[in-house]
Each structure stands twice: as structure tokens, then as C-alpha cells.
C-alpha atoms as a PDB file:
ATOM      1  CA  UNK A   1       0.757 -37.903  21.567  1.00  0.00           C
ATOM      2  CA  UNK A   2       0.782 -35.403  18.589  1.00  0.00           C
ATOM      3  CA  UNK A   3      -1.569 -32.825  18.044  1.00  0.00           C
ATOM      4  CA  UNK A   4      -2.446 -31.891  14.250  1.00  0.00           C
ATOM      5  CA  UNK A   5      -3.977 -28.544  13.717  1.00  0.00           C
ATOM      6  CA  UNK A   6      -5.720 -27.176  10.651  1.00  0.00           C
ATOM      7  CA  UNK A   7      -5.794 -23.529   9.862  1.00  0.00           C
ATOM      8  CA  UNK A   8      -8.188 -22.590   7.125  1.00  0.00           C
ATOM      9  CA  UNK A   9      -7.425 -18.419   6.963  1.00  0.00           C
ATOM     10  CA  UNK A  10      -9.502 -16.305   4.571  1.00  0.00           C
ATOM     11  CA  UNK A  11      -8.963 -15.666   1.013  1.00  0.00           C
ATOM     12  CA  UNK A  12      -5.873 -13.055   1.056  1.00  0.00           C
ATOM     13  CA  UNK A  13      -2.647 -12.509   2.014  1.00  0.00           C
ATOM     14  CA  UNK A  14      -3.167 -10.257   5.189  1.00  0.00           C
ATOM     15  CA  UNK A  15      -5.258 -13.452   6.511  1.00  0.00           C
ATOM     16  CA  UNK A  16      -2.479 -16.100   5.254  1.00  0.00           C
ATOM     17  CA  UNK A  17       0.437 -14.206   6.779  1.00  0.00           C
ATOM     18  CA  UNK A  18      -1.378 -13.845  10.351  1.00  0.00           C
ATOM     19  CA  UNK A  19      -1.822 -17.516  10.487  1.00  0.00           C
ATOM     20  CA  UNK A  20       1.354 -18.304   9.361  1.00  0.00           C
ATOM     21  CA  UNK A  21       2.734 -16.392  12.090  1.00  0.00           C
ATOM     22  CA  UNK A  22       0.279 -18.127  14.689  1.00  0.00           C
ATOM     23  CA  UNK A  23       1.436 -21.571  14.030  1.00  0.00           C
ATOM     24  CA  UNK A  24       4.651 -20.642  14.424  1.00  0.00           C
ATOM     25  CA  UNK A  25       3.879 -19.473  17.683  1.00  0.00           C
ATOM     26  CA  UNK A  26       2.328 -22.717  18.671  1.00  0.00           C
ATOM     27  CA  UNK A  27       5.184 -24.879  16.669  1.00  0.00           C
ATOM     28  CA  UNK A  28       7.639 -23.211  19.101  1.00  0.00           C
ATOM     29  CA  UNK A  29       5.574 -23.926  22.190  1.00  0.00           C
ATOM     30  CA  UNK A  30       5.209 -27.129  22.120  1.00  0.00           C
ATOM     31  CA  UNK A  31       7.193 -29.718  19.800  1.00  0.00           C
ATOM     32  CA  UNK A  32       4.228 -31.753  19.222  1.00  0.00           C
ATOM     33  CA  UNK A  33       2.368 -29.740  17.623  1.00  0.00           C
ATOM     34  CA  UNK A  34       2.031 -29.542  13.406  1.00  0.00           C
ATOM     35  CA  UNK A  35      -0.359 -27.448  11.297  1.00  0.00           C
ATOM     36  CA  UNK A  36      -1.723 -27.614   8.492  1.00  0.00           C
ATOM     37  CA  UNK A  37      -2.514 -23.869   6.529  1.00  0.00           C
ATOM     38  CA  UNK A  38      -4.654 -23.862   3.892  1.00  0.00           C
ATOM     39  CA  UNK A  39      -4.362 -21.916   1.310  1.00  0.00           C
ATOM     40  CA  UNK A  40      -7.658 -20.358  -0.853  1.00  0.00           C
ATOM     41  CA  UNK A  41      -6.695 -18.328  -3.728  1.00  0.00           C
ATOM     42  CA  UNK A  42      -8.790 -15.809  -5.409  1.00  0.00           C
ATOM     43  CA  UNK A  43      -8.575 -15.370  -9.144  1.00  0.00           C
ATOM     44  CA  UNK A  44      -6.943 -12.060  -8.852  1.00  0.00           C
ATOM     45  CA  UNK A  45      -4.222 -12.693  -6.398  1.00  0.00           C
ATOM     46  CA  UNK A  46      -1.191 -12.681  -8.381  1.00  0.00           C
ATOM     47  CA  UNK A  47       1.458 -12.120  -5.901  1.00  0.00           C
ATOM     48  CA  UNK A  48       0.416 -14.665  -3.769  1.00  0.00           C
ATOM     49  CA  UNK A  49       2.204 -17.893  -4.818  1.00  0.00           C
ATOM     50  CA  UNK A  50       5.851 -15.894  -4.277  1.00  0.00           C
ATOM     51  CA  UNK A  51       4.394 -14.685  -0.950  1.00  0.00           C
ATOM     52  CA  UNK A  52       3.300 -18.828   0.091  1.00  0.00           C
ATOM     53  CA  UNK A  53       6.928 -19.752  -1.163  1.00  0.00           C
ATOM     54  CA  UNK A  54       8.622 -16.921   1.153  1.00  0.00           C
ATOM     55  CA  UNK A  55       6.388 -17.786   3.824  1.00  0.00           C
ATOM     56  CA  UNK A  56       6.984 -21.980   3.801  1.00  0.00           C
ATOM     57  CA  UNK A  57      11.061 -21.014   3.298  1.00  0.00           C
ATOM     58  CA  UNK A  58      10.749 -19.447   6.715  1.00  0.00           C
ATOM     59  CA  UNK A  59       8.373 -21.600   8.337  1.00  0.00           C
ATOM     60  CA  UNK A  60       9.354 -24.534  10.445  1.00  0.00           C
ATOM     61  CA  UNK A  61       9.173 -28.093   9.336  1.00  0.00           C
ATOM     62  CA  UNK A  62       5.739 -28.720  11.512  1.00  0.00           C
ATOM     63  CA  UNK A  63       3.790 -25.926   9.788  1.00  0.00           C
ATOM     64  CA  UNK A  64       2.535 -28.062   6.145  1.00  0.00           C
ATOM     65  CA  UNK A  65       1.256 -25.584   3.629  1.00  0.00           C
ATOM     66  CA  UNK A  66      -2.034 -27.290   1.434  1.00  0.00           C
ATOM     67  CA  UNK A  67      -3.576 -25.648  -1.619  1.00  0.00           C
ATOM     68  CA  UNK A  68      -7.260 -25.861  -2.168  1.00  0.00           C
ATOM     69  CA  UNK A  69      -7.653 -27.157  -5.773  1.00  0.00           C
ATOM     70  CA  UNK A  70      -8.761 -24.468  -8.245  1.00  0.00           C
ATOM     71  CA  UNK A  71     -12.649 -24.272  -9.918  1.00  0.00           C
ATOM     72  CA  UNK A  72     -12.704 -25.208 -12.954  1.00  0.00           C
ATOM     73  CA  UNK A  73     -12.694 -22.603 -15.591  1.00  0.00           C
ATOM     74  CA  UNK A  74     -16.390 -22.961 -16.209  1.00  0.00           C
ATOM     75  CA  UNK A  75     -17.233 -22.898 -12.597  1.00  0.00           C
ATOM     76  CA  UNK A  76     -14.801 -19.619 -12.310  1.00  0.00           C
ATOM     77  CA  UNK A  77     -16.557 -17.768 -15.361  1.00  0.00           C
ATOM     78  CA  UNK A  78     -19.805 -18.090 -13.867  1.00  0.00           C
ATOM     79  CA  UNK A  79     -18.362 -16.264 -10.889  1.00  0.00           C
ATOM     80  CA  UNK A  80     -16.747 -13.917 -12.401  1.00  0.00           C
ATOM     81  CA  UNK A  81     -19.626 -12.811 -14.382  1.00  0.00           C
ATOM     82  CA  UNK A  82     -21.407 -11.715 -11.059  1.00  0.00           C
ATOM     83  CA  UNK A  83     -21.538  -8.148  -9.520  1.00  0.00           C
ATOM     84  CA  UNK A  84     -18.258  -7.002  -7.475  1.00  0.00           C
ATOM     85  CA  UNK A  85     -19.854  -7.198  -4.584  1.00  0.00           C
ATOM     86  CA  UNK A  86     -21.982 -10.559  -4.903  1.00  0.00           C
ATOM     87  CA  UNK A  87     -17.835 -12.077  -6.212  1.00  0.00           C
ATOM     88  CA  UNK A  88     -16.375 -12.385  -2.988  1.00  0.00           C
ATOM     89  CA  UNK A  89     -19.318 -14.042  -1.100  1.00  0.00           C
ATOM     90  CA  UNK A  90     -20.156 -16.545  -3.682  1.00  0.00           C
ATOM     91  CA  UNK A  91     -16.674 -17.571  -4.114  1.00  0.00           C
ATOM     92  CA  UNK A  92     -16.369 -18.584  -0.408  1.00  0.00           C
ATOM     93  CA  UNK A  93     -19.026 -20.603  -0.612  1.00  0.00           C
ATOM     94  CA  UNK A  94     -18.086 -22.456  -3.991  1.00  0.00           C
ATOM     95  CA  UNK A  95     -14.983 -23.332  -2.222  1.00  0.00           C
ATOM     96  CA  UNK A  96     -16.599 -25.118   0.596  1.00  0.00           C
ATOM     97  CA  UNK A  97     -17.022 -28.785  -0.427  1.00  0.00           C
ATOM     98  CA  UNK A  98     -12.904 -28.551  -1.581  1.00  0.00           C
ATOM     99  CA  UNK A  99     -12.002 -27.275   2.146  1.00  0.00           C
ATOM    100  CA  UNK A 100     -14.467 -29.959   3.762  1.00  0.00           C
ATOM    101  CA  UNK A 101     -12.397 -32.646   1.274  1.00  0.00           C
ATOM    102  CA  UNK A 102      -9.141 -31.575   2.466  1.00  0.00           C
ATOM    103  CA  UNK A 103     -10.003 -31.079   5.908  1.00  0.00           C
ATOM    104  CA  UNK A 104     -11.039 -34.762   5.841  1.00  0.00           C
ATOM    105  CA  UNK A 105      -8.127 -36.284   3.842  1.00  0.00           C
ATOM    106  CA  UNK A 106      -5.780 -34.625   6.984  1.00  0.00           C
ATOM    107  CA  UNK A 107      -7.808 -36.032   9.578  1.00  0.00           C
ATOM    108  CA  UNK A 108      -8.004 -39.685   7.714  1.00  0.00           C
ATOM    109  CA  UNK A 109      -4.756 -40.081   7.489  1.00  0.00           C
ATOM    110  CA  UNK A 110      -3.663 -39.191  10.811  1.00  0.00           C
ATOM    111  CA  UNK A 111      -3.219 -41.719  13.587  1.00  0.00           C
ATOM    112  CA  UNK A 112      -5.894 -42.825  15.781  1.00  0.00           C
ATOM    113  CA  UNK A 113      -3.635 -41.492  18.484  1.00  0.00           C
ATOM    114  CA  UNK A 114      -3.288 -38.011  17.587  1.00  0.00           C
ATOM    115  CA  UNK A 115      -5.324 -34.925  18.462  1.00  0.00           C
ATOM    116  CA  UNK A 116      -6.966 -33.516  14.891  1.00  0.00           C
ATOM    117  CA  UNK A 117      -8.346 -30.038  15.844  1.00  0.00           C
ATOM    118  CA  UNK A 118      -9.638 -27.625  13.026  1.00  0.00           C
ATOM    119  CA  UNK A 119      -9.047 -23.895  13.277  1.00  0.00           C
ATOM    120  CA  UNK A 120     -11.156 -21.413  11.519  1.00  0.00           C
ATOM    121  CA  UNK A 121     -10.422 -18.112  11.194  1.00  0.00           C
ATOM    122  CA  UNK A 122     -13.602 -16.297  10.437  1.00  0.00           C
ATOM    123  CA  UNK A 123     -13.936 -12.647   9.600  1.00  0.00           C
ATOM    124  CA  UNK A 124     -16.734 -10.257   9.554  1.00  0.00           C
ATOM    125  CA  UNK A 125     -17.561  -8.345   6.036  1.00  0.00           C
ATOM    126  CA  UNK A 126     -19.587  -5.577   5.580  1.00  0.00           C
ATOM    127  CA  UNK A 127     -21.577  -5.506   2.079  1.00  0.00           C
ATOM    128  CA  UNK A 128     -23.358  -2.562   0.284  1.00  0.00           C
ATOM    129  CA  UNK A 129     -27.352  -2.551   0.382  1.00  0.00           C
ATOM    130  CA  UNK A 130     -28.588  -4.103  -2.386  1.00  0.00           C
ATOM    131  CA  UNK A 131     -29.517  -0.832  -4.185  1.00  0.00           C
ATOM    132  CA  UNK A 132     -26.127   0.575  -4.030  1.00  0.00           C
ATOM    133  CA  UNK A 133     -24.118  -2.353  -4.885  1.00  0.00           C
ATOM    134  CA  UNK A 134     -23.318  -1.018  -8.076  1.00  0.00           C
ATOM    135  CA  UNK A 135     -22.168   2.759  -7.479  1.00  0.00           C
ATOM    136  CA  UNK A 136     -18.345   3.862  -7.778  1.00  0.00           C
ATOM    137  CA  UNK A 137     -16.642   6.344  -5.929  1.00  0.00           C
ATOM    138  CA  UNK A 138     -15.592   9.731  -8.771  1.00  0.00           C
ATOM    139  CA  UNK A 139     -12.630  10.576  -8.988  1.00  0.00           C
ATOM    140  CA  UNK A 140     -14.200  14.097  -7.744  1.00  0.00           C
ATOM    141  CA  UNK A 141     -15.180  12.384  -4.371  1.00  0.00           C
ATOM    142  CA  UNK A 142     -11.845  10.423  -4.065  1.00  0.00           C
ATOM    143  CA  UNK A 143     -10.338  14.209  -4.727  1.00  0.00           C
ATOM    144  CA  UNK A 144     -12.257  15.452  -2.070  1.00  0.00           C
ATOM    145  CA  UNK A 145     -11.356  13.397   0.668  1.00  0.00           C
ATOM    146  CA  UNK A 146      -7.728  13.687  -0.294  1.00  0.00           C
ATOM    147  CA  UNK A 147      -7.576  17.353   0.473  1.00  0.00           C
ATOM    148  CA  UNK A 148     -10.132  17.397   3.804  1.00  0.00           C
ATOM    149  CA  UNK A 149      -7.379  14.796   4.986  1.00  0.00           C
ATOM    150  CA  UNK A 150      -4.846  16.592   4.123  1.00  0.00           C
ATOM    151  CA  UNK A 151      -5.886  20.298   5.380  1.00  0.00           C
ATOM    152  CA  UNK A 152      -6.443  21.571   8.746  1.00  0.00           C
ATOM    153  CA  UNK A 153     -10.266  20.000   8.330  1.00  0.00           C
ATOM    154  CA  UNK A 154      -8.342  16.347   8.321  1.00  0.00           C
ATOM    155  CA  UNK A 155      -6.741  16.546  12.068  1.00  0.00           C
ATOM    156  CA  UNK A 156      -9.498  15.313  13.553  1.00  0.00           C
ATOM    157  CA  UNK A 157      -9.194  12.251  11.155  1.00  0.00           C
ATOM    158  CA  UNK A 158      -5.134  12.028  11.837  1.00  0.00           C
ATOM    159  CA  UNK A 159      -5.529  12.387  15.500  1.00  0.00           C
ATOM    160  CA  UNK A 160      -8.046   9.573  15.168  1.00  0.00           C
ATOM    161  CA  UNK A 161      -6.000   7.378  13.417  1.00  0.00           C
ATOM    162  CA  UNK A 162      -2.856   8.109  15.673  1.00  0.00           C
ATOM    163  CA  UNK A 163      -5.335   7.252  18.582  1.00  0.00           C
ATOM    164  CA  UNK A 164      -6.384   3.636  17.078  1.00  0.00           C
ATOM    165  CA  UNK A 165      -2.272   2.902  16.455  1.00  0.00           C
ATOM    166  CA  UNK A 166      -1.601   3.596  19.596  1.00  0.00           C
ATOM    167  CA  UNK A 167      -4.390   0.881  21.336  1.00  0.00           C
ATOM    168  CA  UNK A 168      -3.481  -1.538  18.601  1.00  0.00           C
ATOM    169  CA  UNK A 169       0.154  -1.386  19.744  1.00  0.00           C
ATOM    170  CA  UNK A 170      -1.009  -1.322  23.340  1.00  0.00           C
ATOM    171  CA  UNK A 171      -2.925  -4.649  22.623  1.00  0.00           C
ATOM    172  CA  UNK A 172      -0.259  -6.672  21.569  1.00  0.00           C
ATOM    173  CA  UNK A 173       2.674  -5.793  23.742  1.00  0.00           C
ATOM    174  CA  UNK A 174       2.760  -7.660  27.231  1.00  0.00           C
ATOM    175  CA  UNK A 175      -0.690  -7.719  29.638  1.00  0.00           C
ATOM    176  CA  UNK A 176      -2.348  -6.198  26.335  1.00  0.00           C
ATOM    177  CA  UNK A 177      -5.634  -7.497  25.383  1.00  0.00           C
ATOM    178  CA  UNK A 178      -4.501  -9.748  22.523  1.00  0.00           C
ATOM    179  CA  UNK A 179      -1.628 -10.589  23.676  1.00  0.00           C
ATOM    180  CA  UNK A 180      -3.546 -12.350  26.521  1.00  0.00           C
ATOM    181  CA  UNK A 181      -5.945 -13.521  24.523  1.00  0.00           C
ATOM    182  CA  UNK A 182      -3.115 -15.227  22.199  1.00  0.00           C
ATOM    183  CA  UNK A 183      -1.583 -16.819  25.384  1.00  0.00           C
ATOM    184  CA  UNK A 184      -5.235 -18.191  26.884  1.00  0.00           C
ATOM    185  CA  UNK A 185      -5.675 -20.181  22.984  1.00  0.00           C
ATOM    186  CA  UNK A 186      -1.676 -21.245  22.920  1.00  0.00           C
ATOM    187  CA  UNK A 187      -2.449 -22.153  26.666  1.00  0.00           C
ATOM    188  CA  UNK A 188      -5.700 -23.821  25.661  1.00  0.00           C
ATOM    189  CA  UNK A 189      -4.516 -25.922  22.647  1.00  0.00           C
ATOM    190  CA  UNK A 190      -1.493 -27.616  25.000  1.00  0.00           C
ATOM    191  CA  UNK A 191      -3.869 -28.541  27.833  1.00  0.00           C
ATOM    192  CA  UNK A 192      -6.139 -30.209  25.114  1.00  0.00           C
ATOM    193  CA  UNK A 193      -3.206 -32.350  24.118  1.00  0.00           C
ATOM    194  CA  UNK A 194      -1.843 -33.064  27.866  1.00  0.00           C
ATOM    195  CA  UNK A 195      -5.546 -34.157  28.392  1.00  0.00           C
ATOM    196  CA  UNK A 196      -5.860 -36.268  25.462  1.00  0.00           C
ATOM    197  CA  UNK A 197      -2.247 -38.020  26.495  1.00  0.00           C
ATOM    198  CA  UNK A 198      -3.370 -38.862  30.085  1.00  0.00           C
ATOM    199  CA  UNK A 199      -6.793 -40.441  28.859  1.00  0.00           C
ATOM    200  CA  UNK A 200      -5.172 -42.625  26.666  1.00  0.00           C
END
């Protein structure tokens, strides 16, 4: 019994890299185990194809890297003509049908005996209120917060920061919170497939 996984991360390469490095995890925990990473590219992510080639050079043999076909250019103008804000949102959704195609091409072609499971990583994003969708940060503002960083008024904001690297490092080391979680979804995914083999 094999059990084929599909990862569909969010646009970006923060998002690609963190599933990348989940699927290893599960490739090493159990050898019958492959996934399948989709990959969504926005418009304006240059570096990302040498980033995808550095990452499948490093990944094991189980771990299949897919590209979502491209809009067309018509498709992409119209989205590109649309406020910053409204871009990101509207993209997403324009790429829909092409991940639900994919997604199904994987499954149809797998045996009946193998365990097809779909993965997605969703994220939260915050947008601006309508009204203020189109107002930029000056470069007097920007300025600003530079030097009350910087200053004495700013250690309240380092000590902050220092505080949230700390839990974050305190969350992924051993009995942290994600590091438990991590384990309960590895630990999860391997009892679906010991399941699946006994039933059948």
C-alpha cells in the first residue's frame, strides 16, 4: 500500500520551502509515502524557478514537484490591471480550476490501491478597508519608524521582538508546541495508511 500526498502551498517562496521541508519529513518516515508539491507562481516572482530547481536537487526521489500552468497573457493583464491589494486575492482564485485539474490528473492516475490524500496549506491574510486600499506609506513615515526603532523609544519594540524569537524557537525544539503538533499529523498520515492496508 502506497500513500500519495498532494501539497498545494501558497503563492511564494516562504510557503514552497516550508512544504518542501514537510514532505521530506514524511518521505523519511515512512518509505511509502510520495508527494506531490505544487507549485503557483505569481507574475512577479522571479527568483523562484532557481529556488524550485535547488529545492527538487535536494529533495528525495518521492517528493514530485508539479507546476500549475500559467494564465494566459490576456487573463494575466486583466489582473494586473487591478488595485495592489484586490491582485493577490483575485489571482488565487483565477488559479483554482488549474489546481482542481491537476489535483485530479494525480489522483486518476494513481492505483486503485493507493491512499490519495490532498494537503492544503491555507493561510490567513489581512487586507486594507476598502477606503484605504490605495494609500502608501511616505518616505517621511517609513523615516520615522526607522529612528523610534532605532532610539531608546524602540526597546520596547526590540525586547518584543526578542520575546516572540524566543517562543518561536521554544515551539519547535522537542515537547514544543509545533513540534508536537508536526509529530500528531506525521503520526496521523501513517496510521491512515496502516488502516487503509489492513482493510484491504
Amino acid at each position: 500500500m502506497r500513500a500519495e500526498l498532494i501539497f498545494v502551498p501558497a503563492p511564494g517562496v516562504g510557503h514552497l520551502v516550508s512544504a518542501v521541508e514537510l514532505a521530506k519529513l514524511l518521505a523519511r518516515q515512512d518509505h511509502r509515502i510520495s508527494i506531490n508539491i505544487l507549485i503557483i507562481k505569481m507574475p512577479f516572482d522571479y527568483g523562484v524557478a532557481d529556488i524550485t530547481q535547488t529545492l527538487q536537487n535536494d529533495a528525495p526521489e518521492r517528493i514530485n514537484f508539479v507546476e500549475i500552468p500559467s494564465l494566459d497573457d490576456t487573463a494575466m493583464a486583466k489582473l494586473m490591471a487591478l488595485p495592489r491589494m484586490s491582485f493577490h486575492d483575485a489571482f488565487l482564485s483565477s488559479q483554482r480550476a488549474q489546481v482542481m485539474d491537476v489535483v485530479r490528473q494525480i489522483m486518476n492516475r494513481s492505483e486503485d490501491s493507493r491512499l490519495a490524500v490532498k494537503i492544503k496549506l491555507d493561510y490567513r491574510q489581512e487586507y486594507l478597508a476598502p477606503d484605504k486600499s490605495s494609500e502608501l506609506v511616505t518616505a517621511e513615515e517609513i523615516e520615522s519608524g526607522i529612528r523610534c526603532l532605532m532610539n531608546k523609544e524602540g526597546d520596547q519594540m526590540r525586547n518584543k521582538v526578542v520575546t516572540m524569537k524566543d517562543l518561536c524557537r521554544k515551539a519547535v525544539v522537542e515537547g514544543g508546541s509545533s513540534r508536537i503538533s508536526l509529530t500528531q499529523f506525521i503520526d496521523d498520515v501513517i496510521d491512515s495508511i496502516n488502516q487503509r492496508s489492513t482493510s484491504t
